[in-house]
N, C-alpha and C. Protein backbone atom coordinates (compact mmCIF):
# COMPACT_ATOMS: atom_id res chain seq x y z
N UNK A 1 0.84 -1.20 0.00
CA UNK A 1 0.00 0.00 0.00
C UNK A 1 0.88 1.25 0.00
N UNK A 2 0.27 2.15 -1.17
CA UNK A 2 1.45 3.56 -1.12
C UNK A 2 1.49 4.20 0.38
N UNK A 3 1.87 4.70 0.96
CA UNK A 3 2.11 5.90 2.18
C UNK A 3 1.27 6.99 1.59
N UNK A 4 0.43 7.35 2.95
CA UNK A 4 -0.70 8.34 2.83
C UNK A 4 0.27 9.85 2.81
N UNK A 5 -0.77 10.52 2.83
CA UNK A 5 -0.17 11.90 2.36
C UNK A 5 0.52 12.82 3.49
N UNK A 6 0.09 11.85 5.03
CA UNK A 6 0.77 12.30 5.74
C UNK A 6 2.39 11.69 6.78
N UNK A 7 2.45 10.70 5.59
CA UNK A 7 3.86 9.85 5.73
C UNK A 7 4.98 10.76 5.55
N UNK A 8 6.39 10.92 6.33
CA UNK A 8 7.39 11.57 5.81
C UNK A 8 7.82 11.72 4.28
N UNK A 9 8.24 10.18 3.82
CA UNK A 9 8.04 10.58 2.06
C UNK A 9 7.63 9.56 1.54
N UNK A 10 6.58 10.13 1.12
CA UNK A 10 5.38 9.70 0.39
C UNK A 10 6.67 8.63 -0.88
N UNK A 11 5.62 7.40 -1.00
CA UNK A 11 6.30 7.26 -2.39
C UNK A 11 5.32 6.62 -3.98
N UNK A 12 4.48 7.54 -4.00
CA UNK A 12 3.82 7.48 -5.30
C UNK A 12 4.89 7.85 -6.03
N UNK A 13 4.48 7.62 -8.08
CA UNK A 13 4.65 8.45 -8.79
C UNK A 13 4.80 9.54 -8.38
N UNK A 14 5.63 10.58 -9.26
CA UNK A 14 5.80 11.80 -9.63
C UNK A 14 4.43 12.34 -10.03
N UNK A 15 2.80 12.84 -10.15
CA UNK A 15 1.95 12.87 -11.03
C UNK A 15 2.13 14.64 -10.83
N UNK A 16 2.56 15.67 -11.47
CA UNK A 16 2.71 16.94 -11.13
C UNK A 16 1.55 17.85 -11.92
N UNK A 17 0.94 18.68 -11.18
CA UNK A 17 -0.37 19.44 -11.99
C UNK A 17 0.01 21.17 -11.51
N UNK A 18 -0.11 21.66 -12.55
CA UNK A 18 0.11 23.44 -11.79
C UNK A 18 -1.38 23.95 -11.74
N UNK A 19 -1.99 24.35 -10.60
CA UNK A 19 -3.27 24.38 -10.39
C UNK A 19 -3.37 25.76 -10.52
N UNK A 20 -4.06 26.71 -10.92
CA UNK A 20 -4.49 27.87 -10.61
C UNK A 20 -5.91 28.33 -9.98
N UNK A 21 -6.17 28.97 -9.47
CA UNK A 21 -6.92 29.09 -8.37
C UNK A 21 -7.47 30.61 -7.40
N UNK A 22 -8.02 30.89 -7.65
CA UNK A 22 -8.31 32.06 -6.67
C UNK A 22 -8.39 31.97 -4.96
N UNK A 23 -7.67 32.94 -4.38
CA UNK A 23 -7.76 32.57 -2.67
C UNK A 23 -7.84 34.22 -2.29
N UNK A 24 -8.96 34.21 -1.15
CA UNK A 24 -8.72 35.48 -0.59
C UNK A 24 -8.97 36.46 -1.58
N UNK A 25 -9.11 36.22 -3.07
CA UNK A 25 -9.92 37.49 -3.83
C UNK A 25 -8.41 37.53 -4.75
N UNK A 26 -7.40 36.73 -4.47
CA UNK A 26 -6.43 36.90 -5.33
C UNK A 26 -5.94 35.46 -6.39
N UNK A 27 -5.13 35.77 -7.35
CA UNK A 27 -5.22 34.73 -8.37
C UNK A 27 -3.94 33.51 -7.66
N UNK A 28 -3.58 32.88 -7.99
CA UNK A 28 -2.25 31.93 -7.35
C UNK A 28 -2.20 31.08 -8.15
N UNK A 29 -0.81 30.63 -8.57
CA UNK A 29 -0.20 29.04 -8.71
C UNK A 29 -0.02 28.24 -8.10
N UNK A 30 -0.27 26.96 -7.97
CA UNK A 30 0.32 26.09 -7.19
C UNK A 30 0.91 24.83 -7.92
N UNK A 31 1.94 24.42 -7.49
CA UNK A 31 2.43 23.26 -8.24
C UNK A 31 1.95 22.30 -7.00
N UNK A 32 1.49 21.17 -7.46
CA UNK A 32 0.76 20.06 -6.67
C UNK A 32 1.43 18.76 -7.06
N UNK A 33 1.47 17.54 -6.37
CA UNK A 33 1.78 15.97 -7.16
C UNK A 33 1.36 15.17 -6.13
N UNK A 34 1.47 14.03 -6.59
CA UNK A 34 1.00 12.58 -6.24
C UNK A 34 1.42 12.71 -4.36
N UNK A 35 0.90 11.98 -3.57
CA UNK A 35 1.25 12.11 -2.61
C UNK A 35 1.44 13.08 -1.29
N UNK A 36 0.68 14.51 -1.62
CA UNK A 36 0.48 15.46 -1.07
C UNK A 36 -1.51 15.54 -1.03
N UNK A 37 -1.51 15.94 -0.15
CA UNK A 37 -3.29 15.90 0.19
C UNK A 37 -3.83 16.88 -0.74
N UNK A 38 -4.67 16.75 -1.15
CA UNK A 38 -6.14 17.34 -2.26
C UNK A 38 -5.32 17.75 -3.64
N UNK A 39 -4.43 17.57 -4.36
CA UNK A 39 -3.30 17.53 -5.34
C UNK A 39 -4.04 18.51 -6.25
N UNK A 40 -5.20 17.71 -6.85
CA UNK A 40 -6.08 18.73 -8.24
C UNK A 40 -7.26 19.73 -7.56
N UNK A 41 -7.09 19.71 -6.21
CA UNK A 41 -7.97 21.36 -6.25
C UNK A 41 -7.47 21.99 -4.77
N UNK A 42 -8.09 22.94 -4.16
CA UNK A 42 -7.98 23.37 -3.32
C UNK A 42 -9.16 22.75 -2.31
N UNK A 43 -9.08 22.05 -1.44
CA UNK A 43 -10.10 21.21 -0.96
C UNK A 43 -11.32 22.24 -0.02
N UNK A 44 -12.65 21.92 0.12
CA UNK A 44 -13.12 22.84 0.27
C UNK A 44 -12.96 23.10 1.84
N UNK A 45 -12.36 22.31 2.94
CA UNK A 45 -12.15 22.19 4.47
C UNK A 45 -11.38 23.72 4.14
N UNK A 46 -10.26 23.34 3.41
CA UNK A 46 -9.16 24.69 3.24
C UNK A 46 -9.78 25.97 3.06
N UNK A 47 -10.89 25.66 2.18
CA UNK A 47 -11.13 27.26 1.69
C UNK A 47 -12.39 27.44 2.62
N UNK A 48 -13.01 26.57 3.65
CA UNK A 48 -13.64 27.26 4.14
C UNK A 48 -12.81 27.96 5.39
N UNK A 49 -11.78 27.28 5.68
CA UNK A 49 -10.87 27.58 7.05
C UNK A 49 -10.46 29.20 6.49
N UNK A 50 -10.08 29.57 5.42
CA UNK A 50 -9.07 30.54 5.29
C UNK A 50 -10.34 31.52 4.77
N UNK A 51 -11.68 31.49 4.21
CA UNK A 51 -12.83 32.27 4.31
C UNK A 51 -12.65 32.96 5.88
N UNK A 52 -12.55 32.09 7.24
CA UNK A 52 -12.63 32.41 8.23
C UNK A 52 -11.74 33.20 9.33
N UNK A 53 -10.32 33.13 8.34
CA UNK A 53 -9.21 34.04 8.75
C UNK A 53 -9.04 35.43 8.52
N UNK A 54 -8.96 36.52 9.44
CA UNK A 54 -8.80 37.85 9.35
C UNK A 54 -8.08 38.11 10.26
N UNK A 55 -6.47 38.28 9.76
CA UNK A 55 -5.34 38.59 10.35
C UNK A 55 -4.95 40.00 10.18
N UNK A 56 -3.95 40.29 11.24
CA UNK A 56 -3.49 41.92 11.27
C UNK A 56 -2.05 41.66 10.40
N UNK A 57 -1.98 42.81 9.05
CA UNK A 57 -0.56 42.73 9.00
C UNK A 57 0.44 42.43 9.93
N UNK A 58 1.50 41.67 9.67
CA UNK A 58 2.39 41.32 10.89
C UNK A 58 2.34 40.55 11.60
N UNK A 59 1.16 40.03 11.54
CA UNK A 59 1.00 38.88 12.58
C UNK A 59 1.55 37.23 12.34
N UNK A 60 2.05 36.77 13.51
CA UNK A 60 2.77 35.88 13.18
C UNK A 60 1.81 34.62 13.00
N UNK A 61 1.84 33.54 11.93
CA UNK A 61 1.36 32.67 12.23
C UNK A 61 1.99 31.27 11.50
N UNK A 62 1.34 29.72 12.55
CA UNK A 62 2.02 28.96 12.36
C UNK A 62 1.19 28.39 11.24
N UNK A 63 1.53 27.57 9.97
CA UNK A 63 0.25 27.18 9.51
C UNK A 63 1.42 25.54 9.44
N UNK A 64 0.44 24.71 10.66
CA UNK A 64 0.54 23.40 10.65
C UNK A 64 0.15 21.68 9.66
N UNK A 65 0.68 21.71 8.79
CA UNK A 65 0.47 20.55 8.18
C UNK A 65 0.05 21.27 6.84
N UNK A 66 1.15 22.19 6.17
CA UNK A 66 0.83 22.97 5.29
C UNK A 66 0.37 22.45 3.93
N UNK A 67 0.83 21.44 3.61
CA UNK A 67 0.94 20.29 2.30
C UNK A 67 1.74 21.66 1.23
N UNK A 68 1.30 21.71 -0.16
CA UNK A 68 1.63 22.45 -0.47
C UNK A 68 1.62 23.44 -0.70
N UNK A 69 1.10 24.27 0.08
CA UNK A 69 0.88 25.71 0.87
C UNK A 69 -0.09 26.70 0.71
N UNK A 70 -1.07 25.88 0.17
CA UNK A 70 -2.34 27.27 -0.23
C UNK A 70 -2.78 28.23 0.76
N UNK A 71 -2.96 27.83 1.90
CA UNK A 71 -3.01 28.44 2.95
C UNK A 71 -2.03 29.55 3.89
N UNK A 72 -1.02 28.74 4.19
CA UNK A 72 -0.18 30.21 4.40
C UNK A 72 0.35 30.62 3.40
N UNK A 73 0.52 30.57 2.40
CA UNK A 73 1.11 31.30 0.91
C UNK A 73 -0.23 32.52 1.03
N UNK A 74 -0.98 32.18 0.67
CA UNK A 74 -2.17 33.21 0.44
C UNK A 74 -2.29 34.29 1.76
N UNK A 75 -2.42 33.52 2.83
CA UNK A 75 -2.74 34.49 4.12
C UNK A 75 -1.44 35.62 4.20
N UNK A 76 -0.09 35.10 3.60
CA UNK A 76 0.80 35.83 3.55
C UNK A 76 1.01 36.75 2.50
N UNK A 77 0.16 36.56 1.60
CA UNK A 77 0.36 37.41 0.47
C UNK A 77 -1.11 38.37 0.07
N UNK A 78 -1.69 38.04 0.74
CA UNK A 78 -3.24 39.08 0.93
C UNK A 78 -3.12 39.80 2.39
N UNK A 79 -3.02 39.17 3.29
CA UNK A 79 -3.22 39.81 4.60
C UNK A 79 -1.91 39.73 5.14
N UNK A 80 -0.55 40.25 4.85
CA UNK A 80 0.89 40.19 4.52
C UNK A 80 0.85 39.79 5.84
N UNK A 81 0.79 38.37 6.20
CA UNK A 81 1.41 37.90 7.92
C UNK A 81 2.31 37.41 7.89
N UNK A 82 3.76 37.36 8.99
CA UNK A 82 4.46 36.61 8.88
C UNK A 82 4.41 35.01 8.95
N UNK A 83 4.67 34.08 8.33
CA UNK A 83 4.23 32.75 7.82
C UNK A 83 5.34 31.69 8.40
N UNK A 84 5.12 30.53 9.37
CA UNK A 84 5.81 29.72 9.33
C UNK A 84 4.81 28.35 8.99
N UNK A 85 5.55 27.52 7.93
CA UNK A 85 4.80 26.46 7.25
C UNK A 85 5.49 25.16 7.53
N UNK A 86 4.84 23.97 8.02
CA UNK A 86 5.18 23.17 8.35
C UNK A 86 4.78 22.00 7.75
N UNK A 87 4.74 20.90 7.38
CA UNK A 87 4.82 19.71 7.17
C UNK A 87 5.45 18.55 7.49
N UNK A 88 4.79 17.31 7.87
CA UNK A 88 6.11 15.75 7.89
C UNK A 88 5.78 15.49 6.77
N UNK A 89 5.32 15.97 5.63
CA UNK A 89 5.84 15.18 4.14
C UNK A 89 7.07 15.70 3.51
N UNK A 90 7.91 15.69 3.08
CA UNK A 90 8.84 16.33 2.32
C UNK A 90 8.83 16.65 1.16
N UNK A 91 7.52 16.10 0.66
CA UNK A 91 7.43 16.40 -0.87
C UNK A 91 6.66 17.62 -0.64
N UNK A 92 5.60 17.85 0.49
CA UNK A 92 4.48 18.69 0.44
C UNK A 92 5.43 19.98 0.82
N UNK A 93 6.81 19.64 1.47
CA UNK A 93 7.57 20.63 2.18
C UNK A 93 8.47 21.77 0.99
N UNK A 94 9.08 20.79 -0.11
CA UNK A 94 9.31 20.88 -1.37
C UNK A 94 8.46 21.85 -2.35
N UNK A 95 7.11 21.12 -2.38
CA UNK A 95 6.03 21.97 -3.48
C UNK A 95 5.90 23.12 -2.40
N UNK A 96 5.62 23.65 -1.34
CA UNK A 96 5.53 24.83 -0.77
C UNK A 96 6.70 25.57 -1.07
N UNK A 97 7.60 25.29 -0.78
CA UNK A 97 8.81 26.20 -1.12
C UNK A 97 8.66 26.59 -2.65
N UNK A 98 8.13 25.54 -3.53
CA UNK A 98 8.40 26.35 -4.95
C UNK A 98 7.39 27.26 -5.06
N UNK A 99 5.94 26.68 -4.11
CA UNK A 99 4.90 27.71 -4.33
C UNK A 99 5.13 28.64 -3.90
N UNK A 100 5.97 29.02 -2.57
CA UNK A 100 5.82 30.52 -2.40
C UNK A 100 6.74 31.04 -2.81
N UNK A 101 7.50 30.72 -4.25
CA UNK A 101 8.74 31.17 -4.46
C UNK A 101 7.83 31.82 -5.50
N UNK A 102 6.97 31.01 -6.38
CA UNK A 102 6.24 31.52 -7.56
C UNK A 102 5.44 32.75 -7.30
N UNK A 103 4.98 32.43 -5.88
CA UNK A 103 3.57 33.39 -5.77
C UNK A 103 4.22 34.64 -4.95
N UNK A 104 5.75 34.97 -5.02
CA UNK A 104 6.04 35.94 -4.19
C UNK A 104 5.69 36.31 -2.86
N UNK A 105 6.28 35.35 -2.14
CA UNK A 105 5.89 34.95 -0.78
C UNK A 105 7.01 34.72 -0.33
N UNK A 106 7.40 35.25 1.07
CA UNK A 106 8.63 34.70 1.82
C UNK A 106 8.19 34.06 2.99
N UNK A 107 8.18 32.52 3.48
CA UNK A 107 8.07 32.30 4.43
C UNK A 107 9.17 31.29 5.37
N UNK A 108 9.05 31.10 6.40
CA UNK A 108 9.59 29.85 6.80
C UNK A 108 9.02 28.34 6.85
N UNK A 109 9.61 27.80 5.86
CA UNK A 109 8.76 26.71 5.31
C UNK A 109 10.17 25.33 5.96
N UNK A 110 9.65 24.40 6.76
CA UNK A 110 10.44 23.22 6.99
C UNK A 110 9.50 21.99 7.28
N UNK A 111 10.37 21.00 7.50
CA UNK A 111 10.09 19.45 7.59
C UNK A 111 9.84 19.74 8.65
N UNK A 112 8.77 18.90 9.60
CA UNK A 112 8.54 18.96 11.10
C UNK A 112 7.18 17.87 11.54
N UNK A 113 7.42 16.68 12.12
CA UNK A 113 6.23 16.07 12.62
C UNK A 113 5.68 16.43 13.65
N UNK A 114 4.31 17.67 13.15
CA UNK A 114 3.63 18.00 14.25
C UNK A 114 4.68 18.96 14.62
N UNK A 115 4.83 19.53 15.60
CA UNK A 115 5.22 20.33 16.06
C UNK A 115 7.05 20.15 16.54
N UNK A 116 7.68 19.10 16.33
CA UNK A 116 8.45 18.61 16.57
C UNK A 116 9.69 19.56 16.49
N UNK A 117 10.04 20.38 15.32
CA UNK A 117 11.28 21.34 15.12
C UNK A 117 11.19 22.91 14.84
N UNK A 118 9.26 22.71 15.54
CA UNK A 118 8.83 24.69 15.44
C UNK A 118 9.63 24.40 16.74
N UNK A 119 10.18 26.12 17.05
CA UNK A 119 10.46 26.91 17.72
C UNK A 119 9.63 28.41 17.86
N UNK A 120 9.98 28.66 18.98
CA UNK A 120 8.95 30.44 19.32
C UNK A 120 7.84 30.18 19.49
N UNK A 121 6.94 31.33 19.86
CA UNK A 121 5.70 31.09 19.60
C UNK A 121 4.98 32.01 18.80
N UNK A 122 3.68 32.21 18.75
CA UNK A 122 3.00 32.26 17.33
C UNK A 122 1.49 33.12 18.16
N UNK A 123 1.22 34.15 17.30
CA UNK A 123 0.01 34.92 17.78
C UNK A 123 -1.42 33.96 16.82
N UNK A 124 -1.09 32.91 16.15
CA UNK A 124 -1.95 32.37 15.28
C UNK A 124 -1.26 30.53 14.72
N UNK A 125 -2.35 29.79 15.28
CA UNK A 125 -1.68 28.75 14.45
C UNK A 125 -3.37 27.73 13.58
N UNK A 126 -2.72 27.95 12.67
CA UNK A 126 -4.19 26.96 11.97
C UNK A 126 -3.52 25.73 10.93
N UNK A 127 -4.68 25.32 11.25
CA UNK A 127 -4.25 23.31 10.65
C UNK A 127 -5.75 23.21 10.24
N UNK A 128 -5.22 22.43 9.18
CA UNK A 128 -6.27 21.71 8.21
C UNK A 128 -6.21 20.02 8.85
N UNK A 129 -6.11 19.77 9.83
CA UNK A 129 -5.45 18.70 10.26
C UNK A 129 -5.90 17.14 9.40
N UNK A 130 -4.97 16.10 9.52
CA UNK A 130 -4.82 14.94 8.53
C UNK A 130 -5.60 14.19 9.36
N UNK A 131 -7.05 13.92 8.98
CA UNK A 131 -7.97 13.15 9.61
C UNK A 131 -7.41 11.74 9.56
N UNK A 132 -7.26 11.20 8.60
CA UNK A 132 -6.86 9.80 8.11
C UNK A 132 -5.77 9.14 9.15
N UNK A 133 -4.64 10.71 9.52
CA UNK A 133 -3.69 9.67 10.30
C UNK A 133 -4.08 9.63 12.23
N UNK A 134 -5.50 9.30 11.80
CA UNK A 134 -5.71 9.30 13.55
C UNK A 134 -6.43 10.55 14.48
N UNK A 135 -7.16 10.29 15.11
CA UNK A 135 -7.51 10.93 16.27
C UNK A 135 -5.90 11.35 17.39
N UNK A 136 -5.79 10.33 17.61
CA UNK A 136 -4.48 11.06 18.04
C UNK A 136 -3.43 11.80 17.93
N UNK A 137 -3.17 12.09 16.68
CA UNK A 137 -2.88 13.31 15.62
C UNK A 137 -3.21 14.63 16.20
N UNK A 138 -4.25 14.40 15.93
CA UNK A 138 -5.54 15.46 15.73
C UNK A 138 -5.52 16.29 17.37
N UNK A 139 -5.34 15.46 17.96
CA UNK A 139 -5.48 15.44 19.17
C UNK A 139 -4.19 16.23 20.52
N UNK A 140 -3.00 15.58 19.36
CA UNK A 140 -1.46 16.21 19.81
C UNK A 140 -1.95 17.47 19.22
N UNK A 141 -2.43 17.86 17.88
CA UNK A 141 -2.12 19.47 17.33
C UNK A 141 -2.61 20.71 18.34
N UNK A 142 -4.18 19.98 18.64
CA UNK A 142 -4.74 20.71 19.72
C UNK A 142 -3.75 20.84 21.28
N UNK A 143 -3.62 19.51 21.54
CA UNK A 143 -2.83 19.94 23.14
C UNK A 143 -1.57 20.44 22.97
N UNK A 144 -0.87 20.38 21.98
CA UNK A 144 0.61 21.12 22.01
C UNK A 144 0.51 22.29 21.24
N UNK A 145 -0.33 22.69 20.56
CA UNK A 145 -0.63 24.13 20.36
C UNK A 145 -0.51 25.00 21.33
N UNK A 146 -0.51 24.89 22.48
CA UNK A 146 -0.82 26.14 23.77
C UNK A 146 0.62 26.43 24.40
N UNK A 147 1.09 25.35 23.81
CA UNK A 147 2.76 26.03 24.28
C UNK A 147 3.51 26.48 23.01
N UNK A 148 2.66 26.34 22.32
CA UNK A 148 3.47 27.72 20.72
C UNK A 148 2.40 28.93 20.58
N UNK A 149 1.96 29.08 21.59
CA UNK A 149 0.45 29.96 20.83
C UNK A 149 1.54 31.88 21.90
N UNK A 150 1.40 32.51 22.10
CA UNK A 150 1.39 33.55 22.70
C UNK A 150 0.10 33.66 23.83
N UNK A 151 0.05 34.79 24.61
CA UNK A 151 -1.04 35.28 25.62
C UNK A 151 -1.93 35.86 24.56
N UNK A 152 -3.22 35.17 24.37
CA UNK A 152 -4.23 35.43 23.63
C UNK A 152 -4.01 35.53 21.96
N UNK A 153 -3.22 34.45 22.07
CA UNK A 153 -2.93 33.92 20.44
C UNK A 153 -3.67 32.79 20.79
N UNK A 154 -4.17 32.43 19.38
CA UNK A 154 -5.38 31.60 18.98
C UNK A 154 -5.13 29.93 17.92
N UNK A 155 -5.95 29.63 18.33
CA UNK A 155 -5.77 28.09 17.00
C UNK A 155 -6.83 27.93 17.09
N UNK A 156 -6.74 27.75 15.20
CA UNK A 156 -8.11 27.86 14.51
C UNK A 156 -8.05 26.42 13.59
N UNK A 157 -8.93 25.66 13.47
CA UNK A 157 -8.80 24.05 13.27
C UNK A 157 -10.11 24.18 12.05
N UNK A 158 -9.87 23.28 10.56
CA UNK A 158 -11.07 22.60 10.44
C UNK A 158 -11.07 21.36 10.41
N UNK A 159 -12.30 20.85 10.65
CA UNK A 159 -12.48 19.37 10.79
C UNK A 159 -14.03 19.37 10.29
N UNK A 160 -14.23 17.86 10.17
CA UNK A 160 -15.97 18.04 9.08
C UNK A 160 -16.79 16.99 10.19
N UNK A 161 -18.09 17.31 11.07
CA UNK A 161 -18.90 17.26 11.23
C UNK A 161 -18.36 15.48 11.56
N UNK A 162 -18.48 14.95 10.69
CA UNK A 162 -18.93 13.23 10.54
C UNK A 162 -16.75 12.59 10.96
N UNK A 163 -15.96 13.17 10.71
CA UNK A 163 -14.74 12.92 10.99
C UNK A 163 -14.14 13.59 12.22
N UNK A 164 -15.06 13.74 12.98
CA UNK A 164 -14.80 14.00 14.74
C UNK A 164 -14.60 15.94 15.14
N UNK A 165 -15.59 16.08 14.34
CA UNK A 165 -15.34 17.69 14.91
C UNK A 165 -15.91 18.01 16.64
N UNK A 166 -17.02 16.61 17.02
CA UNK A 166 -18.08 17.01 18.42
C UNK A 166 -16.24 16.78 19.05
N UNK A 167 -15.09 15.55 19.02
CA UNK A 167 -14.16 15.23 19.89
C UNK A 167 -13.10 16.09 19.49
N UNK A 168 -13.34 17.27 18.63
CA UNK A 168 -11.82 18.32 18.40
C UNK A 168 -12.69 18.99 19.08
N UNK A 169 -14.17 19.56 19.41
CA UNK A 169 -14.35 20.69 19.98
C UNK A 169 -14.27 20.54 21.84
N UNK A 170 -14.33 19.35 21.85
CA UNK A 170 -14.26 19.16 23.74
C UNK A 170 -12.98 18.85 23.59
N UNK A 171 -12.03 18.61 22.63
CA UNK A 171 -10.33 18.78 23.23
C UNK A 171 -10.22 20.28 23.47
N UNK A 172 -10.73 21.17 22.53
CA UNK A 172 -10.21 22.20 22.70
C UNK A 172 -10.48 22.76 23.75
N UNK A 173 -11.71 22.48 24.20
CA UNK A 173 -12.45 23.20 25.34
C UNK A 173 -11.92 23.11 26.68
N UNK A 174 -10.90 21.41 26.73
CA UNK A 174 -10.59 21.29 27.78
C UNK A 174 -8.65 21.52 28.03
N UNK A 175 -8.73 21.61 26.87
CA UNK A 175 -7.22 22.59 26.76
C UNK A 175 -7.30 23.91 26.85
N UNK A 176 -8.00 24.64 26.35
CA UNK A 176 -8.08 26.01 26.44
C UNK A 176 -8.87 26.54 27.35
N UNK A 177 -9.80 25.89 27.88
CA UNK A 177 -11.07 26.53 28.02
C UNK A 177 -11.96 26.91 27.72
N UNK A 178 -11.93 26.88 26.60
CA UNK A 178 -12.82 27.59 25.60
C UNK A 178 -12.88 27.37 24.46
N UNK A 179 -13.94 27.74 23.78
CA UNK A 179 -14.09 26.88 21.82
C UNK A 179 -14.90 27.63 21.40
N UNK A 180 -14.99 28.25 20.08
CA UNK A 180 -16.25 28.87 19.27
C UNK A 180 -16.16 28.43 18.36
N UNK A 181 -17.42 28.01 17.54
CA UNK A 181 -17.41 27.44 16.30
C UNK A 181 -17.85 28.56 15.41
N UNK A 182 -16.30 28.94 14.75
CA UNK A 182 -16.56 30.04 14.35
C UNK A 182 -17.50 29.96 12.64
N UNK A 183 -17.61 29.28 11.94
CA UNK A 183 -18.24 29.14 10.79
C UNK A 183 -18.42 27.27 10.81
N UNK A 184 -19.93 27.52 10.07
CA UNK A 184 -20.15 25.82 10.06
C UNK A 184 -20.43 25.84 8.38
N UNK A 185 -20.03 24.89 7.61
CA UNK A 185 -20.30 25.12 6.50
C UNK A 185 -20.67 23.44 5.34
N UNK A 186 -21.34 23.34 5.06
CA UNK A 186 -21.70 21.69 4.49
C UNK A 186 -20.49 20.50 5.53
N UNK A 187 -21.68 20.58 6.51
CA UNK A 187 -20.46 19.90 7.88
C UNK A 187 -19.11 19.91 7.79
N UNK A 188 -18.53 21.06 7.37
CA UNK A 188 -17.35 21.29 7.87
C UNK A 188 -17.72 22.54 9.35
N UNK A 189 -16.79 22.12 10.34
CA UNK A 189 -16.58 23.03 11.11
C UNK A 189 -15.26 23.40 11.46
N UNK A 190 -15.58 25.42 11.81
CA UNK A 190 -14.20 25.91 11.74
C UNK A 190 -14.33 26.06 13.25
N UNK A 191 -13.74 25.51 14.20
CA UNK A 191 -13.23 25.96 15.51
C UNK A 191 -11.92 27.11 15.85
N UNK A 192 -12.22 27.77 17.01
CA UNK A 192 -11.37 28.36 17.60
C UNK A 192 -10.72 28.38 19.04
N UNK A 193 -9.98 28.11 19.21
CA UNK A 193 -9.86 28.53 20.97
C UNK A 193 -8.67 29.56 21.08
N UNK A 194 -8.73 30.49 22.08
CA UNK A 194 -8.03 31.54 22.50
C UNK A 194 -6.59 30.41 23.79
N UNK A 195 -5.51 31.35 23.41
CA UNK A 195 -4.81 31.15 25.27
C UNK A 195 -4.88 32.35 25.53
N UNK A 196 -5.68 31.92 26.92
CA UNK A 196 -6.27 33.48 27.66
C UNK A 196 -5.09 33.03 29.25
């Protein structure tokens, strides 16, 4: 069986597609391939998560399990935030770097399982998180988020309704304290929790 998309390196084919795409009201490239999550489009979890983002220039944020970077590429190049992009695929780590090289984007883009080789912390961290590899996944992003987040820096999660959004919203609640479901959208839900 190939390695899912959230294996260190993936080993499908090469299958490479340059996607174009609108985000945030602006146009983008993306180079996509085999072995990176949603390859031929922008999946709609993503675009409802980043519908739901309104960042301050400058603001730092982590974007966790980036694949190949539609998400912080865009948030960094519409709402100019500073961007650190993460992935454990290396291919997804790869196509981000070329994407934000194309789309005139500077970020800090590295290899990292989960949170494993971020450093600092972060006024913003959002994940599209990899349902497939587990609840327990899912589960580390939420509880080790609060020691990269800042004093009233936030993590903003989607997850869909039927793939455990009721058990991401009582993690969060009982890590943070608190949870708002900030947009619900064809059972996707976008959660939030603050560190207050």
């Amino acid at each position: 069986m190939a390695k899912m998309y959230y294996a260190e390196n993936p080993d499908s084919a090469h299958d490479i597609h340059d996607l174009s795409v609108t985000l945030l009201g602006e146009p983008f490239r993306f180079l996509t391939d085999a072995g990176v999550f949603s390859k031929k489009m922008i999946d709609f979890g993503s675009q409802v998560l980043l519908s739901s983002l309104d960042f301050s220039q400058g603001d730092s944020v982590l974007d966790l399990g980036c694949g190949y970077g539609p998400l912080g590429i865009s948030l960094a190049k519409v709402q100019k935030v500073s961007v650190t992009m993460v992935d454990i695929n290396n291919r997804a780590v790869d196509l981000a770097k070329q994407n934000a090289e194309r789309n005139g984007v500077s970020a800090q883009i590295f290899q990292s399982n989960i949170y494993e080789n971020v450093q600092g912390r972060f006024q913003h961290i959002i994940s599209n998180p990899p349902i497939r590899a587990g609840k327990q996944v899912v589960h580390a992003i939420i509880e080790e988020a609060f020691d990269y987040l800042e004093d009233q820096g936030d993590l903003t999660i989607v997850i869909q309704k039927k793939q455990g959004a009721p058990s991401a919203k009582a993690k969060m609640e009982a890590v943070f304290g608190n949870v708002d479901i900030v947009k619900k959208d064809k059972g996707y839900y976008i959660l939030r929790s603050r560190r207050e």
